[in-house]
C-alpha atoms as a PDB file:
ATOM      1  CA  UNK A   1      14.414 -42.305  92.079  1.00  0.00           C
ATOM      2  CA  UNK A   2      18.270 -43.142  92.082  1.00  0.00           C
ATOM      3  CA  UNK A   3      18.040 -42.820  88.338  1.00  0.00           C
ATOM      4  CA  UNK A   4      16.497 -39.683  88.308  1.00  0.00           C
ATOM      5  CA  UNK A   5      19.252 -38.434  90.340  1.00  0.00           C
ATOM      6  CA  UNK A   6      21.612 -39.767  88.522  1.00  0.00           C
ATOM      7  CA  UNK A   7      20.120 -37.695  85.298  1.00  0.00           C
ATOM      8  CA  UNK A   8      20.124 -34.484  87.554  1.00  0.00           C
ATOM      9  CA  UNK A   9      23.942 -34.853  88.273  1.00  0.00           C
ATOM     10  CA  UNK A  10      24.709 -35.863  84.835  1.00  0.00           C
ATOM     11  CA  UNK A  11      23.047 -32.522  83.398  1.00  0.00           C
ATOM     12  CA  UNK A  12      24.540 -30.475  86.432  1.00  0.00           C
ATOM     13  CA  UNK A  13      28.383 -31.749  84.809  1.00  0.00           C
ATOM     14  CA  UNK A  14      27.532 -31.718  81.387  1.00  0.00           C
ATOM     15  CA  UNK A  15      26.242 -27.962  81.623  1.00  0.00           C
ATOM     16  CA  UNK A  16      29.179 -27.071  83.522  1.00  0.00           C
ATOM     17  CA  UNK A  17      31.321 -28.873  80.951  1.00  0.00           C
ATOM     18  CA  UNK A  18      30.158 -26.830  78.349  1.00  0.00           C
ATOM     19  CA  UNK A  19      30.076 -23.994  79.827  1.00  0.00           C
ATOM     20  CA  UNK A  20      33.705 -24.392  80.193  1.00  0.00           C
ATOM     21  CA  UNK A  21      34.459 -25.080  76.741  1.00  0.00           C
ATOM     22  CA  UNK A  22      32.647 -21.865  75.826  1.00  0.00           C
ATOM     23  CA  UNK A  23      34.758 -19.962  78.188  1.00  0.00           C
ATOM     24  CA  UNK A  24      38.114 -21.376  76.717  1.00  0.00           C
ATOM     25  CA  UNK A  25      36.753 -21.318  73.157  1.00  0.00           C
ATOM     26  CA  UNK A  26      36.133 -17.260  73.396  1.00  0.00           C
ATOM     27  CA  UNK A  27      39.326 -16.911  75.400  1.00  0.00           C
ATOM     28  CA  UNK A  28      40.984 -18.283  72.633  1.00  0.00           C
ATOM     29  CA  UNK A  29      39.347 -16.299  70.319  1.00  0.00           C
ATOM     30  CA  UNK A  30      39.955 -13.213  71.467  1.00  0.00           C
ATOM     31  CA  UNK A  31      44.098 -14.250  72.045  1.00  0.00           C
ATOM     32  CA  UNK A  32      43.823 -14.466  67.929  1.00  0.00           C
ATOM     33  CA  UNK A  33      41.923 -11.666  67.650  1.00  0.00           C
ATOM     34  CA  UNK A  34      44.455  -9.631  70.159  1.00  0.00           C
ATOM     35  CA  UNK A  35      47.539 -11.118  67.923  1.00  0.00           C
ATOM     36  CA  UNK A  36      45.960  -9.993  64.109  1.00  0.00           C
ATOM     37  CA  UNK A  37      45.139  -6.710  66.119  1.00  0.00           C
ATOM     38  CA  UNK A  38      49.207  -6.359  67.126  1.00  0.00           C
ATOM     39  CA  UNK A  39      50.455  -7.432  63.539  1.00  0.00           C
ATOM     40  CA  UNK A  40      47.855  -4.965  61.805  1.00  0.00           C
ATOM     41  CA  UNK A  41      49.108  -2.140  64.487  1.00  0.00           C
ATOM     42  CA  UNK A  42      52.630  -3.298  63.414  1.00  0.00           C
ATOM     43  CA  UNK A  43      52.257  -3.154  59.471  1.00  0.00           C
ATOM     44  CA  UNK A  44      50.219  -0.440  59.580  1.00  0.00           C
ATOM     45  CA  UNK A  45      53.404   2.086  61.709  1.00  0.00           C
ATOM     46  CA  UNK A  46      55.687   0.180  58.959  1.00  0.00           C
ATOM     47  CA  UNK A  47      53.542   1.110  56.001  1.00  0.00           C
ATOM     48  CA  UNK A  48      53.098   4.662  57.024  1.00  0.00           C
ATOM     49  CA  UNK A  49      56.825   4.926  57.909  1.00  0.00           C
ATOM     50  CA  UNK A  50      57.646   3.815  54.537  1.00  0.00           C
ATOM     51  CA  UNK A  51      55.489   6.130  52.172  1.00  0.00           C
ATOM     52  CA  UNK A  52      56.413   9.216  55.096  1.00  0.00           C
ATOM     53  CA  UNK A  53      59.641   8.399  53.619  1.00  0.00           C
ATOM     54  CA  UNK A  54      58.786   7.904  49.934  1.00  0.00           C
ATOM     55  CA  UNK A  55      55.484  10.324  49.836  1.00  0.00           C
ATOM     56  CA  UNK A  56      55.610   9.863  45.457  1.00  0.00           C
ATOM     57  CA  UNK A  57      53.613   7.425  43.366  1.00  0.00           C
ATOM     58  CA  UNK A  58      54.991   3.956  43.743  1.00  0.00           C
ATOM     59  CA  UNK A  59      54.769   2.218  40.221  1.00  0.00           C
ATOM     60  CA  UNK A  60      51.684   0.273  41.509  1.00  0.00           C
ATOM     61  CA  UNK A  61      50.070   3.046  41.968  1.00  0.00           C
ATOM     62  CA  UNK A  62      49.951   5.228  38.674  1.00  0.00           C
ATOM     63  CA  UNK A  63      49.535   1.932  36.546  1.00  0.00           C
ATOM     64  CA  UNK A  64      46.444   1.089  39.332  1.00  0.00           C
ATOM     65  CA  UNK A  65      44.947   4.660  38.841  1.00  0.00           C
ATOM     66  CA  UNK A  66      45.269   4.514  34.907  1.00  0.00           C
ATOM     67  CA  UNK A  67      44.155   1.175  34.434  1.00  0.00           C
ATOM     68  CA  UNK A  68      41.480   1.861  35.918  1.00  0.00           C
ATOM     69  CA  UNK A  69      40.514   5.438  34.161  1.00  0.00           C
ATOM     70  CA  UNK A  70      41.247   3.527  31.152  1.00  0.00           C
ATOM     71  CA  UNK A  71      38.559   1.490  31.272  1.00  0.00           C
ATOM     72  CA  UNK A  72      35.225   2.929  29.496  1.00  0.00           C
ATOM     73  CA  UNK A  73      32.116   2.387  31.793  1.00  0.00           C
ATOM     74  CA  UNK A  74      28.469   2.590  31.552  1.00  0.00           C
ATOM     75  CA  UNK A  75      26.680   5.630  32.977  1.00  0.00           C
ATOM     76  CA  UNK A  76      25.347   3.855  35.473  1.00  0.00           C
ATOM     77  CA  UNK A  77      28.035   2.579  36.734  1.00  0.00           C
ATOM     78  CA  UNK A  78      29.843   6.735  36.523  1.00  0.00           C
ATOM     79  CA  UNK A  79      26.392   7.063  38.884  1.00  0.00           C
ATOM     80  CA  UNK A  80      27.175   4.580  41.355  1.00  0.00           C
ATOM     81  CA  UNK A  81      30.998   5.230  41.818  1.00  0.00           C
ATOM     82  CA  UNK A  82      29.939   8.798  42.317  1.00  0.00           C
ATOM     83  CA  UNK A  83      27.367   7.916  44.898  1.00  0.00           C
ATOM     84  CA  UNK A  84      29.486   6.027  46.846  1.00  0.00           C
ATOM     85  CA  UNK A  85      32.176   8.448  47.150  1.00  0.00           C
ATOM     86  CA  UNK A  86      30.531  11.499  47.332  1.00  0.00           C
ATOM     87  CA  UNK A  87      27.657  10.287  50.142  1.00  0.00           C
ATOM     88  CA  UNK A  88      30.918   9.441  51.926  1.00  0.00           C
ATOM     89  CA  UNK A  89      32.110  13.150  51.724  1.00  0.00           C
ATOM     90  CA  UNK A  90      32.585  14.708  54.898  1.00  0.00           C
ATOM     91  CA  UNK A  91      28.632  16.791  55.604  1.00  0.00           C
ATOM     92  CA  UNK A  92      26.530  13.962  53.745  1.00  0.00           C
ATOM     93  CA  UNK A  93      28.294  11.406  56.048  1.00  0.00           C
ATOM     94  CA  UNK A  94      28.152  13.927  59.619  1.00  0.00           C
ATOM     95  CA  UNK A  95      24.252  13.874  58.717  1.00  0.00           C
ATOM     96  CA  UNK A  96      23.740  10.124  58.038  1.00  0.00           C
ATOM     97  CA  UNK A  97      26.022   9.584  60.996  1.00  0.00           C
ATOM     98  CA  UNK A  98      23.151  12.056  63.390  1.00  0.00           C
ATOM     99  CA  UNK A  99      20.562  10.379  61.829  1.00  0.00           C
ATOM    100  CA  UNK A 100      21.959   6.979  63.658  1.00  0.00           C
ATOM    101  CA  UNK A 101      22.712   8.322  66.701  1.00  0.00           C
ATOM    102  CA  UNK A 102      19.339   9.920  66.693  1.00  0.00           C
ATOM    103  CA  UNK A 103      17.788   6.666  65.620  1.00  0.00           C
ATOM    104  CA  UNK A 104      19.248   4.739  68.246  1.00  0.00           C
ATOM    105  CA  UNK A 105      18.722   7.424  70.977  1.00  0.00           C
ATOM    106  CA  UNK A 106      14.576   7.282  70.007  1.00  0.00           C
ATOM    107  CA  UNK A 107      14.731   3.734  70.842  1.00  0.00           C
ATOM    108  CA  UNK A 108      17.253   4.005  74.088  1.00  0.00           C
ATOM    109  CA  UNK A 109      20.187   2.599  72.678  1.00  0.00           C
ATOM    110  CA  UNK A 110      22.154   4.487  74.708  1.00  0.00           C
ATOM    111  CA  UNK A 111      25.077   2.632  74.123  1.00  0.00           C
ATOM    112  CA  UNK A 112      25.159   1.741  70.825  1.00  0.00           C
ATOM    113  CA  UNK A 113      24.504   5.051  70.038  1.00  0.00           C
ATOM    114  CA  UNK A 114      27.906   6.326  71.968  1.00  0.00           C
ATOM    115  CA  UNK A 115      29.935   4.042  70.296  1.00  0.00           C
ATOM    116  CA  UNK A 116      28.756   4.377  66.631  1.00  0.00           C
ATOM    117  CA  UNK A 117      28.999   7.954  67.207  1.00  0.00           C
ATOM    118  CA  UNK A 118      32.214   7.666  69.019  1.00  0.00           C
ATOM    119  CA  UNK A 119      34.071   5.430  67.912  1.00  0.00           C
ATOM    120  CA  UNK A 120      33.487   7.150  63.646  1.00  0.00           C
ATOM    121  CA  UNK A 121      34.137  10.604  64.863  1.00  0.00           C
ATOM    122  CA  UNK A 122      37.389   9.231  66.697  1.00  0.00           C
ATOM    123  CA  UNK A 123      38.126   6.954  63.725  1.00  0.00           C
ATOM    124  CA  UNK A 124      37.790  10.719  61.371  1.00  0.00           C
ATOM    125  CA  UNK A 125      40.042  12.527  63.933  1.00  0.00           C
ATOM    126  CA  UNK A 126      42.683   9.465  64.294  1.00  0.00           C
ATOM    127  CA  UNK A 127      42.584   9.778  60.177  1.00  0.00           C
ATOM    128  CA  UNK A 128      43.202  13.385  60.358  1.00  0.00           C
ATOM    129  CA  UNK A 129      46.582  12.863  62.752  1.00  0.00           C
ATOM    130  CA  UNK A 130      47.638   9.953  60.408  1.00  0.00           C
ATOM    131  CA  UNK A 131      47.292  12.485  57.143  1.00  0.00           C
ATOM    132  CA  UNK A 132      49.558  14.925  58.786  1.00  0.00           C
ATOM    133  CA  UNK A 133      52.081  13.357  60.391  1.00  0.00           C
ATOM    134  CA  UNK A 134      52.553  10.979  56.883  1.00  0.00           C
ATOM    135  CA  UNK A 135      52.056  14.110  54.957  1.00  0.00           C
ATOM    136  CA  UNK A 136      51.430  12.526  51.268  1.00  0.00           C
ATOM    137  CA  UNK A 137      50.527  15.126  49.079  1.00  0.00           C
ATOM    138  CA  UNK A 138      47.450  13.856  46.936  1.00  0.00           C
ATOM    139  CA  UNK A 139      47.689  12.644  43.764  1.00  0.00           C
ATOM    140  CA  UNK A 140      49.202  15.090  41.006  1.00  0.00           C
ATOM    141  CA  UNK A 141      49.747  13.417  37.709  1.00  0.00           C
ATOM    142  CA  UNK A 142      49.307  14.436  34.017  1.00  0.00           C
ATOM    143  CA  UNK A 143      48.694  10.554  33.524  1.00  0.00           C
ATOM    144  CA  UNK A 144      45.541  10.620  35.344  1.00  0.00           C
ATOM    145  CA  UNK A 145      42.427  12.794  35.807  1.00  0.00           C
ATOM    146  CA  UNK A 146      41.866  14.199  38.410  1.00  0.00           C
ATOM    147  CA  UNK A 147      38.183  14.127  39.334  1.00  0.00           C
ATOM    148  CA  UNK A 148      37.868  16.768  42.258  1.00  0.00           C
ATOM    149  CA  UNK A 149      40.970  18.406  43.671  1.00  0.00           C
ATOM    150  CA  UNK A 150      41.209  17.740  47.992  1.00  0.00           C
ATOM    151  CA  UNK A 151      43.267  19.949  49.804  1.00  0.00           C
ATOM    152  CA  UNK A 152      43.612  17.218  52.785  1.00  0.00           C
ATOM    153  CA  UNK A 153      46.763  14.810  52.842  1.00  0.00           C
ATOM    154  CA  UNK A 154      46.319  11.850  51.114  1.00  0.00           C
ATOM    155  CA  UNK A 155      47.523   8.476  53.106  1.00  0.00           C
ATOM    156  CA  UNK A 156      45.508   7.004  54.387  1.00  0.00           C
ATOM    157  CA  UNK A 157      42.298   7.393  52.887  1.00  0.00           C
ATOM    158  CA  UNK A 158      39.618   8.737  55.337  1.00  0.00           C
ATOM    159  CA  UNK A 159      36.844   7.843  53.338  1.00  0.00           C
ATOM    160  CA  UNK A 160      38.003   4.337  53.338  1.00  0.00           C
ATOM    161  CA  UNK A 161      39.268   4.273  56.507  1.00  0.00           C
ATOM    162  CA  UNK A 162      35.484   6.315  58.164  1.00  0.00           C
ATOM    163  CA  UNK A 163      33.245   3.775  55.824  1.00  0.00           C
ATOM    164  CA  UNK A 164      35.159   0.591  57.469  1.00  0.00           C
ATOM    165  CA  UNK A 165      34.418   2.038  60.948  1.00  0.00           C
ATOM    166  CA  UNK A 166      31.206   3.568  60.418  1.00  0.00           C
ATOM    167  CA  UNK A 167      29.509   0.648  58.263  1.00  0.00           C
ATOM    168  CA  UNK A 168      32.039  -2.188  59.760  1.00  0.00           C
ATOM    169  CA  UNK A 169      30.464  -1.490  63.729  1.00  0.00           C
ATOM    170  CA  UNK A 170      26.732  -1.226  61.835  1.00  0.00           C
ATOM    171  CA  UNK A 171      27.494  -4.636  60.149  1.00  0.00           C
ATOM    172  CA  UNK A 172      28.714  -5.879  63.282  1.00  0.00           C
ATOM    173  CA  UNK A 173      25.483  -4.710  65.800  1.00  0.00           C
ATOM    174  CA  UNK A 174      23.388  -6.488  62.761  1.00  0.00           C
ATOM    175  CA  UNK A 175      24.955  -9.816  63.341  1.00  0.00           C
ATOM    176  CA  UNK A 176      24.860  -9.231  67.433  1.00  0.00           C
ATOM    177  CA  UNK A 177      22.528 -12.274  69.569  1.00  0.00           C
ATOM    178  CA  UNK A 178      19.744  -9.310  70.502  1.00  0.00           C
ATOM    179  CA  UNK A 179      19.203  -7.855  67.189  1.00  0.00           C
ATOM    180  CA  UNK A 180      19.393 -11.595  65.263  1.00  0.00           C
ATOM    181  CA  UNK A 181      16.148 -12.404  67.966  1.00  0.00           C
ATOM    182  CA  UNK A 182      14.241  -8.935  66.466  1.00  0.00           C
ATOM    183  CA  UNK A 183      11.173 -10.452  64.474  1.00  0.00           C
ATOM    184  CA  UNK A 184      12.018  -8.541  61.534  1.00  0.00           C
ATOM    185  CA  UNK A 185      15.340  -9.535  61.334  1.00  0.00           C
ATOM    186  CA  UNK A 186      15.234 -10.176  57.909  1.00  0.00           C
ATOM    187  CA  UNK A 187      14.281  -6.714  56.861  1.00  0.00           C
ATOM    188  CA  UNK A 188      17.878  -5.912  57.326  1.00  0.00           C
ATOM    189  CA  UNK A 189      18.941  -7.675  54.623  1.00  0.00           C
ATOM    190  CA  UNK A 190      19.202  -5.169  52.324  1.00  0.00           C
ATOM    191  CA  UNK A 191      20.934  -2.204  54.854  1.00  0.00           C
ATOM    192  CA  UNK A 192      23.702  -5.289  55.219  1.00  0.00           C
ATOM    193  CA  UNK A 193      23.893  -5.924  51.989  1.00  0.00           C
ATOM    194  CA  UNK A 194      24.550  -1.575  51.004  1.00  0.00           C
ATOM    195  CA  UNK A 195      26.734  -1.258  54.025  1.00  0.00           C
ATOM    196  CA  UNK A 196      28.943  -4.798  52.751  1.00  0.00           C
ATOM    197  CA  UNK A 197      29.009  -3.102  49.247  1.00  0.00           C
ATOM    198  CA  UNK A 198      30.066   0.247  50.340  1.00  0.00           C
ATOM    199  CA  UNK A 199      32.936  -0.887  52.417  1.00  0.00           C
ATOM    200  CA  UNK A 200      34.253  -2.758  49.253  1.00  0.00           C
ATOM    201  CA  UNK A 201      33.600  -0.399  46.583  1.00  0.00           C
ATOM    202  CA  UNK A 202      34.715   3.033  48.483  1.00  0.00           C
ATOM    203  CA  UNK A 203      38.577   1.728  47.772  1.00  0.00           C
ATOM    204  CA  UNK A 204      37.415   1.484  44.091  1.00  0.00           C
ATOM    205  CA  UNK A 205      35.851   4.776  43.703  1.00  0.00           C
ATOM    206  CA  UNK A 206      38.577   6.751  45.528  1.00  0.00           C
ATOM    207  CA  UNK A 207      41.288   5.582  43.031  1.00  0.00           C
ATOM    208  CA  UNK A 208      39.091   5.846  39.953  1.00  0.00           C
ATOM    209  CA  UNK A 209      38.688   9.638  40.780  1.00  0.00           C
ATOM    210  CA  UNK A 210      41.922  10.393  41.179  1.00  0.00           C
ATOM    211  CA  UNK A 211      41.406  11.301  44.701  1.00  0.00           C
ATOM    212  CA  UNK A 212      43.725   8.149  46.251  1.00  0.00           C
ATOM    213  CA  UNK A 213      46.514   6.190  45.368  1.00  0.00           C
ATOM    214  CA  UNK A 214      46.225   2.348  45.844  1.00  0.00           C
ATOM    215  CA  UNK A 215      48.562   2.821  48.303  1.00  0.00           C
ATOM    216  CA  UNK A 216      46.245   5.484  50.207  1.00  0.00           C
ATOM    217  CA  UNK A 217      43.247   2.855  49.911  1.00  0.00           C
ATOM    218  CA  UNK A 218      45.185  -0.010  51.094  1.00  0.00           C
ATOM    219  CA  UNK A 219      46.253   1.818  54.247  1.00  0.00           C
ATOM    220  CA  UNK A 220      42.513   3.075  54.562  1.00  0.00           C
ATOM    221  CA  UNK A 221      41.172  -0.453  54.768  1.00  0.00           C
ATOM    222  CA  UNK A 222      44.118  -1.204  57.048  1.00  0.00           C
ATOM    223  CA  UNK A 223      43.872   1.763  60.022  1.00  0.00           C
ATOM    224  CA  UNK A 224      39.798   1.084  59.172  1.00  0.00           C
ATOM    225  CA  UNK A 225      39.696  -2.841  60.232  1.00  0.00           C
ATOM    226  CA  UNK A 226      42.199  -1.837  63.248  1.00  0.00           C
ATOM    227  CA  UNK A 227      40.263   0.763  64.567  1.00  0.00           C
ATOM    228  CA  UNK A 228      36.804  -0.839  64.060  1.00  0.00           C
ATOM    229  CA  UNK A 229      38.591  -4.322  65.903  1.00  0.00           C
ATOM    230  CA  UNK A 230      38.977  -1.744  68.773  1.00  0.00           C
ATOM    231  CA  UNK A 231      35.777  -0.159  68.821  1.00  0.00           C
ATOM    232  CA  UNK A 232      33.907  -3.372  68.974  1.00  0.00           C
ATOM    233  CA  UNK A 233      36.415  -4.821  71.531  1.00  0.00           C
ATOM    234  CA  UNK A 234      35.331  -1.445  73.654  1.00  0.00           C
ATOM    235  CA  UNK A 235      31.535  -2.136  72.875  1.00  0.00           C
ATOM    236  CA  UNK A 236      31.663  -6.013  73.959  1.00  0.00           C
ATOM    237  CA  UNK A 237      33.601  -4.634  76.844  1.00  0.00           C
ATOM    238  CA  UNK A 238      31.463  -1.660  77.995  1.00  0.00           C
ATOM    239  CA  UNK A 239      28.062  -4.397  77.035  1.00  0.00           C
ATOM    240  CA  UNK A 240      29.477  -7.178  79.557  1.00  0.00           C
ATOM    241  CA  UNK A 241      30.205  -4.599  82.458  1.00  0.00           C
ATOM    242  CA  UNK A 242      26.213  -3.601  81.943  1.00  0.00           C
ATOM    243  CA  UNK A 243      25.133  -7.094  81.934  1.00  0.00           C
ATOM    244  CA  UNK A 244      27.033  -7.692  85.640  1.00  0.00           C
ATOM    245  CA  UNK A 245      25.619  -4.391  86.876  1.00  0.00           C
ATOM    246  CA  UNK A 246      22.610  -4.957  85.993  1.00  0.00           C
ATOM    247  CA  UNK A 247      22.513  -8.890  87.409  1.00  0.00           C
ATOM    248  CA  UNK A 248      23.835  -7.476  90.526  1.00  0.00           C
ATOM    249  CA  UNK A 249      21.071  -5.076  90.778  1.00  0.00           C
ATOM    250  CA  UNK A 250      18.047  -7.791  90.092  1.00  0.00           C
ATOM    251  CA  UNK A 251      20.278  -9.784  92.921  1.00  0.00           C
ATOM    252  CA  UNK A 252      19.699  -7.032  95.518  1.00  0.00           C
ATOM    253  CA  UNK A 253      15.985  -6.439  94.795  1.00  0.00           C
ATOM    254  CA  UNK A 254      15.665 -10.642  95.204  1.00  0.00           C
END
């Protein structure tokens, strides 16, 4: 009997021992996470200061954007860079963005739903300020083609910076404890895979039509993984505030 008690007390402490260590192991995971989130908040103001003040070409950029023209590609490849940039344009990506929000709605995922809608559609408007108020002309060169002419600013890119938010929270609800314990987990496979290669070809694309600088892409992917590191901060937020309602509720029906 003593023994047994013994084991009781011994499971009691080691379950509160971990659960202690988990606590201080995602506190100090989100202090690193709240420090990248500062310095990316910091370089990205510097970065957009700097090109506000130089809105030109830096030499990086016109040897990127003909190096890459340069090279000769197959047609397939012509197909895919023009899929990925042009299902990205602003009506094709409205209506696959609806279609999500739709999605999620059907199945009551009320909250998801608000926050990939949200949090894109904030991301796009956030873009739209940032192209403004830097007010980088697009580029103009007789070194480069220039696949489709865009009458919107240039830095940073909003097709970069929408794709990081918009398939960066997707990618992240994938990977989240309740959809990993769906049975058909592993049907998503593929939608990670599309959304993974998106996010790192859009940059590509963007330049190769003459529609960015490298510049422009590299402060896409920048305001893009700052934004998106909000938005899910938000979501895990708004998701534990639920979880406590909702515990308090089943609590006063006990």
């Amino acid at each position: 009997m003593r023994n047994t008690k013994e084991t009781g007390v011994q499971s009691v402490i080691g379950a509160m021992t971990s659960g202690s260590r988990d606590k201080r192991n995602a506190h100090n995971r989100h202090v690193v996470e709240a420090i990248l989130w500062i310095i990316g908040v910091i370089v990205l103001a510097i970065f957009s200061v700097v090109v506000h003040m130089h809105l030109g070409p830096w030499p990086v950029d016109l040897q990127t954007t003909i190096a890459e023209q340069r090279i000769s590609y197959p047609s397939w490849i012509h197909t895919i860079i023009d899929l990925v940039s042009h299902t990205n344009d602003p009506i094709p990506a409205g209506v696959a963005l609806g279609i999500w929000a739709v999605g999620l709605l059907i199945f009551r995922k009320w909250l998801q739903a608000l926050f990939i809608a949200g949090g894109t559609l904030l991301s796009d408007w956030i873009n739209f300020m940032d192209n403004i108020l830097v007010g980088r002309p697009r580029p103009n060169s007789p070194l480069i083609h220039i696949f489709q002419p865009e009458p919107i600013k240039s830095f940073p890119s909003g097709h970069v910076e929408h794709d990081v938010v918009y398939y960066g929270f997707l990618l992240y609800l994938s990977f989240t404890k309740p959809v990993r314990q769906w049975r058909y987990y592993r049907l998503l496979l593929p939608l990670q895979i599309i959304a993974a290669f998106i996010i790192v070809t859009i940059g590509f694309s963007r330049i190769y039509e003459g529609s960015h600088w490298l510049t422009d892409v590299l402060g896409g992917y920048l305001s893009g993984a700052v934004l998106l590191l909000a938005v899910i901060w938000l979501y895990r937020w708004a998701t534990a505030k639920l979880a406590e309602r909702r515990a308090r509720k089943m609590k006063l029906h006990l």
